[in-house]
N, C-alpha and C. Protein backbone atom coordinates (compact mmCIF):
# COMPACT_ATOMS: atom_id res chain seq x y z
N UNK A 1 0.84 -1.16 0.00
CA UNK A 1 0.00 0.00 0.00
C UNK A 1 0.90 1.23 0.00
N UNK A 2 0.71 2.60 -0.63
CA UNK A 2 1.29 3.30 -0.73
C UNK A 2 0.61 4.76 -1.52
N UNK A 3 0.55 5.72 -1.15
CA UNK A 3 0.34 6.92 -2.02
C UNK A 3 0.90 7.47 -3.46
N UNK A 4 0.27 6.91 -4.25
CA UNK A 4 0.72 7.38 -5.71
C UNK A 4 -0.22 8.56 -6.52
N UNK A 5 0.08 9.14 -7.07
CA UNK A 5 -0.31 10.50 -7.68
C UNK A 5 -1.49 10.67 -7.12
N UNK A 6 -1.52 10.99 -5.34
CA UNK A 6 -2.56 11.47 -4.60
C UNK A 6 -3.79 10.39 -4.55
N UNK A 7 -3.46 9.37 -4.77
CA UNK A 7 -4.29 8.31 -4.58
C UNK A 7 -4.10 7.16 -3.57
N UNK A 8 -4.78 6.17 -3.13
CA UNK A 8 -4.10 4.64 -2.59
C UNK A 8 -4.24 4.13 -3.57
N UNK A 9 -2.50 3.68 -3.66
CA UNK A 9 -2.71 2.35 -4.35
C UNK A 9 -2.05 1.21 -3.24
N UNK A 10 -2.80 0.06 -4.26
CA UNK A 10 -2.42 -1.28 -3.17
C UNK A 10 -2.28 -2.33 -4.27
N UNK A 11 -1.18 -3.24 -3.81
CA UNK A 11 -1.11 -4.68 -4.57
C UNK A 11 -1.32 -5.32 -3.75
N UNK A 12 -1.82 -6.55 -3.88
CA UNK A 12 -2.03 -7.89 -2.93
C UNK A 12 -2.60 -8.69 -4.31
N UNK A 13 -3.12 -9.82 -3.12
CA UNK A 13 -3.87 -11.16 -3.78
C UNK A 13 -4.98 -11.02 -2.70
N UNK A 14 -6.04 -11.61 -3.54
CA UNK A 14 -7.24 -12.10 -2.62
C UNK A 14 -6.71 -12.98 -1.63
N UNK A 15 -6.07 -13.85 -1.48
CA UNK A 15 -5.35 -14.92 -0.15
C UNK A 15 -4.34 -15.20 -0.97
N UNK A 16 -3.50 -15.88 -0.18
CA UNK A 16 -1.71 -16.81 -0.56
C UNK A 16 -1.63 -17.07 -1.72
N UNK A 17 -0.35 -17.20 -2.46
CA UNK A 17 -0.62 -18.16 -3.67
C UNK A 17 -0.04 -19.22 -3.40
N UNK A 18 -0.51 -20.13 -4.17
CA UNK A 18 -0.26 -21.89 -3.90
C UNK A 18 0.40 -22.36 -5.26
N UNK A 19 1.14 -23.05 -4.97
CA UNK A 19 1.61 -23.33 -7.12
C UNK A 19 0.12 -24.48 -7.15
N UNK A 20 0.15 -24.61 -8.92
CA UNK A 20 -0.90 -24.46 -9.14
C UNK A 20 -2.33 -24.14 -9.30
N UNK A 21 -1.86 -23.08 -9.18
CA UNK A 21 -3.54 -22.04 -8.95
C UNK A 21 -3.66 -21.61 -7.66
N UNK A 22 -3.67 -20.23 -7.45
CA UNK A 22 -3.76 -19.48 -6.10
C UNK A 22 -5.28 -18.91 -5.55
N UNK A 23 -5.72 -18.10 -6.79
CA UNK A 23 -7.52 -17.64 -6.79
C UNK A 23 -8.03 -17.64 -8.01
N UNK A 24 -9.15 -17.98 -7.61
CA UNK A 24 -10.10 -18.01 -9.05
C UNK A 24 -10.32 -16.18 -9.95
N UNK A 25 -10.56 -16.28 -10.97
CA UNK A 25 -11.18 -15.54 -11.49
C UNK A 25 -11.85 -14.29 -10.83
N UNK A 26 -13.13 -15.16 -10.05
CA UNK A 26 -14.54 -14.27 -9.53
C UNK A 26 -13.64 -13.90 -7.99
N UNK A 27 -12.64 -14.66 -7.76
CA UNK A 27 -11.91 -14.10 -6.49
C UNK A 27 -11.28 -12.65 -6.68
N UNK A 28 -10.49 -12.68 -7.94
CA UNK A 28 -9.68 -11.79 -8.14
C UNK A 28 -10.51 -10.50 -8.27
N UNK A 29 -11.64 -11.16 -9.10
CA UNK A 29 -12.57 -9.98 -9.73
C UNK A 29 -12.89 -8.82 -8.42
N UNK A 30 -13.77 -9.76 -7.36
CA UNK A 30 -14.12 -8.94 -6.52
C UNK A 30 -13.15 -8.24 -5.96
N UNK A 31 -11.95 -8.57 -5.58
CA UNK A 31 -10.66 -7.71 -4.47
C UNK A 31 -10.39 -6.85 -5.28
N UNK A 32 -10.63 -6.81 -6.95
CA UNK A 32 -10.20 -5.42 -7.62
C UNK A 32 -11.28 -4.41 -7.36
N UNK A 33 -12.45 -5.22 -7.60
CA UNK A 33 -13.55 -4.25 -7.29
C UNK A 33 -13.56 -3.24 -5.91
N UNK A 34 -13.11 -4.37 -4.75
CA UNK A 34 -13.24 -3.61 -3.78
C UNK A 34 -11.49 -2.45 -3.38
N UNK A 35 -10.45 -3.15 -3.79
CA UNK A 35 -9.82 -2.25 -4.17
C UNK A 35 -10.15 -0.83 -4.75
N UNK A 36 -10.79 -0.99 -5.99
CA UNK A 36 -11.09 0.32 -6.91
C UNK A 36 -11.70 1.47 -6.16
N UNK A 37 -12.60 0.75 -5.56
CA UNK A 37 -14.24 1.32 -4.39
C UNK A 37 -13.14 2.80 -3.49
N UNK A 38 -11.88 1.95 -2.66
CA UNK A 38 -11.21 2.44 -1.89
C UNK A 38 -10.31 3.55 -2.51
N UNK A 39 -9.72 2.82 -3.54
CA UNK A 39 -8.87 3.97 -4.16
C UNK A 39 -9.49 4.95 -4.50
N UNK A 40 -10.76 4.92 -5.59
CA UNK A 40 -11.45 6.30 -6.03
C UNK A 40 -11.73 7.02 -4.41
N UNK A 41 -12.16 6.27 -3.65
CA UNK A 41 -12.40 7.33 -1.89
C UNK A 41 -11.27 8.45 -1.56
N UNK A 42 -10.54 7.70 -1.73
CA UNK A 42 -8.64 8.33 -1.26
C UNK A 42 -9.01 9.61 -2.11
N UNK A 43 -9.35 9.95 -3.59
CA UNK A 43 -8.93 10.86 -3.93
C UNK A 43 -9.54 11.87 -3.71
N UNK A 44 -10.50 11.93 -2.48
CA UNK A 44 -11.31 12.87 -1.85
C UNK A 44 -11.41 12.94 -0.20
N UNK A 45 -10.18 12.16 0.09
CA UNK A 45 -9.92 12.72 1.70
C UNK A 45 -8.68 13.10 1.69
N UNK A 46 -8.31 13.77 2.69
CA UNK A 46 -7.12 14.59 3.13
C UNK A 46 -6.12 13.93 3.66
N UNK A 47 -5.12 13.62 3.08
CA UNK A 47 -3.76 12.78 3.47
C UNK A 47 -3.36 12.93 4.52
N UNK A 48 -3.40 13.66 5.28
CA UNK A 48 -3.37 14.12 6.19
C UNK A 48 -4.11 14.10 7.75
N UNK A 49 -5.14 14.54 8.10
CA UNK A 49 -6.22 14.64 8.61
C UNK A 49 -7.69 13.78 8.14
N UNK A 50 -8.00 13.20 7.27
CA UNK A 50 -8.61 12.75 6.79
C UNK A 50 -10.32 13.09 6.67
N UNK A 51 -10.07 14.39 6.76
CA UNK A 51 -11.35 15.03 6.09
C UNK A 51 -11.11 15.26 4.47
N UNK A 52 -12.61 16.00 4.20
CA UNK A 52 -13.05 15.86 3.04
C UNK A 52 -11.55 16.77 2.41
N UNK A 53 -11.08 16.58 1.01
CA UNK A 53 -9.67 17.30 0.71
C UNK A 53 -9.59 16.94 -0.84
N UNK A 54 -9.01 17.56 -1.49
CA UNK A 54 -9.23 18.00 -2.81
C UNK A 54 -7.32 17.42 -3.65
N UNK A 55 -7.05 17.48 -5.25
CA UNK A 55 -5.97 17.36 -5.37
C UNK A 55 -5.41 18.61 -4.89
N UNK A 56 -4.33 18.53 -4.56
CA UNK A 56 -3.02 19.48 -4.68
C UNK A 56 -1.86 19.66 -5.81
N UNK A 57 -1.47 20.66 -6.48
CA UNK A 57 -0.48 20.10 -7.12
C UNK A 57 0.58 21.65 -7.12
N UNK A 58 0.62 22.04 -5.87
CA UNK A 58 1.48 23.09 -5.14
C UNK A 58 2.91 22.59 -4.87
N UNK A 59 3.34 21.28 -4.90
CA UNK A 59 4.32 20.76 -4.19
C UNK A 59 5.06 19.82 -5.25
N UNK A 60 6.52 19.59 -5.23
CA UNK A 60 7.06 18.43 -6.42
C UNK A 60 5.72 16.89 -6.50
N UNK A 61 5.42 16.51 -4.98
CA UNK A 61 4.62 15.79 -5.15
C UNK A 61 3.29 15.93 -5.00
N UNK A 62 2.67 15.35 -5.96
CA UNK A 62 0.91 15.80 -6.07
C UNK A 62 0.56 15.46 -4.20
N UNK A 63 -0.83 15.67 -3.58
CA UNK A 63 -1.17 15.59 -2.01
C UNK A 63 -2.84 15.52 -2.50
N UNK A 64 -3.21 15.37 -1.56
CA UNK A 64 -4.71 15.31 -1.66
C UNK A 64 -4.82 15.50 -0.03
N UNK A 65 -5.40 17.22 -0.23
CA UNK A 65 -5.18 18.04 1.00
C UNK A 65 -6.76 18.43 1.10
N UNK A 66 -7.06 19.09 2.40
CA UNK A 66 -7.93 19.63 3.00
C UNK A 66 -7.22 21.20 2.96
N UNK A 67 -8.29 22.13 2.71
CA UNK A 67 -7.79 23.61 2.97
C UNK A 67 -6.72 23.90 4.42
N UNK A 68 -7.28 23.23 5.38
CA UNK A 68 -6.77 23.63 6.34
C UNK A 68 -4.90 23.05 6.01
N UNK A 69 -4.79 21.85 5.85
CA UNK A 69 -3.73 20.89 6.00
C UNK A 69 -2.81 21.47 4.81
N UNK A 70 -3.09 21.90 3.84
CA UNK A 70 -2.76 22.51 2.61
C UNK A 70 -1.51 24.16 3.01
N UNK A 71 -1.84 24.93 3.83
CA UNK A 71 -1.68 25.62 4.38
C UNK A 71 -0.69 24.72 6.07
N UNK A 72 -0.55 23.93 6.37
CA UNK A 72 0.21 23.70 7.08
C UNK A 72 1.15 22.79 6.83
N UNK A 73 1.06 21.85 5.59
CA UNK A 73 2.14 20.98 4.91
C UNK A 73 3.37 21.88 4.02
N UNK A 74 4.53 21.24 4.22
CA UNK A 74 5.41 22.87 3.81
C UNK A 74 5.43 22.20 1.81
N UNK A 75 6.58 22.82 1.23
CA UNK A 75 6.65 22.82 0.01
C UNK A 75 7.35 21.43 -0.01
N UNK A 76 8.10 20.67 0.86
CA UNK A 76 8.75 19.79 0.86
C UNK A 76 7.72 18.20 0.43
N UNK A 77 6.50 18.73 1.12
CA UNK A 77 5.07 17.95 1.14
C UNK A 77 5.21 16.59 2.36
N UNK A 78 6.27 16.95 3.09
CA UNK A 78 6.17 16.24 4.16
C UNK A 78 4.77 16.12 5.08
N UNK A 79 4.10 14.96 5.24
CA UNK A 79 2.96 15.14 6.37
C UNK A 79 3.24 15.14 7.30
């Protein structure tokens, strides 16, 4: 899991892999789905504080800030 261009992203597997076949199909399907659900959320809370927060692109790295937090994260974009 990790913050990429003001978003979550995440890799995993639905469970372990096993040689010869780890998850089905309809397994994979859903953990992307619910993946997706989460990531599109991220790009409307505040990295920070986690209220409602908008992109940023004030800083080398994009943020997905709240007004307030925006104003207290420096140019470095350290949280």
């Amino acid at each position: 899991m990790k913050q990429k261009w003001a978003a979550l992203a995440f890799q995993g597997f639905p469970r372990p892999w096993k040689r010869g076949g780890a998850w089905t199909s309809d397994e994979r399907d859903r953990f992307d789905t619910l993946v997706a659900e989460f990531t599109a959320a991220s790009e409307y809370v505040c990295e920070r504080c986690g209220n409602a927060g908008v992109l940023r692109e004030t800083r080398p790295i994009e943020l997905t800030l709240c007004d307030a937090c925006e104003s207290c994260v420096g140019p470095d974009g350290r949280l």
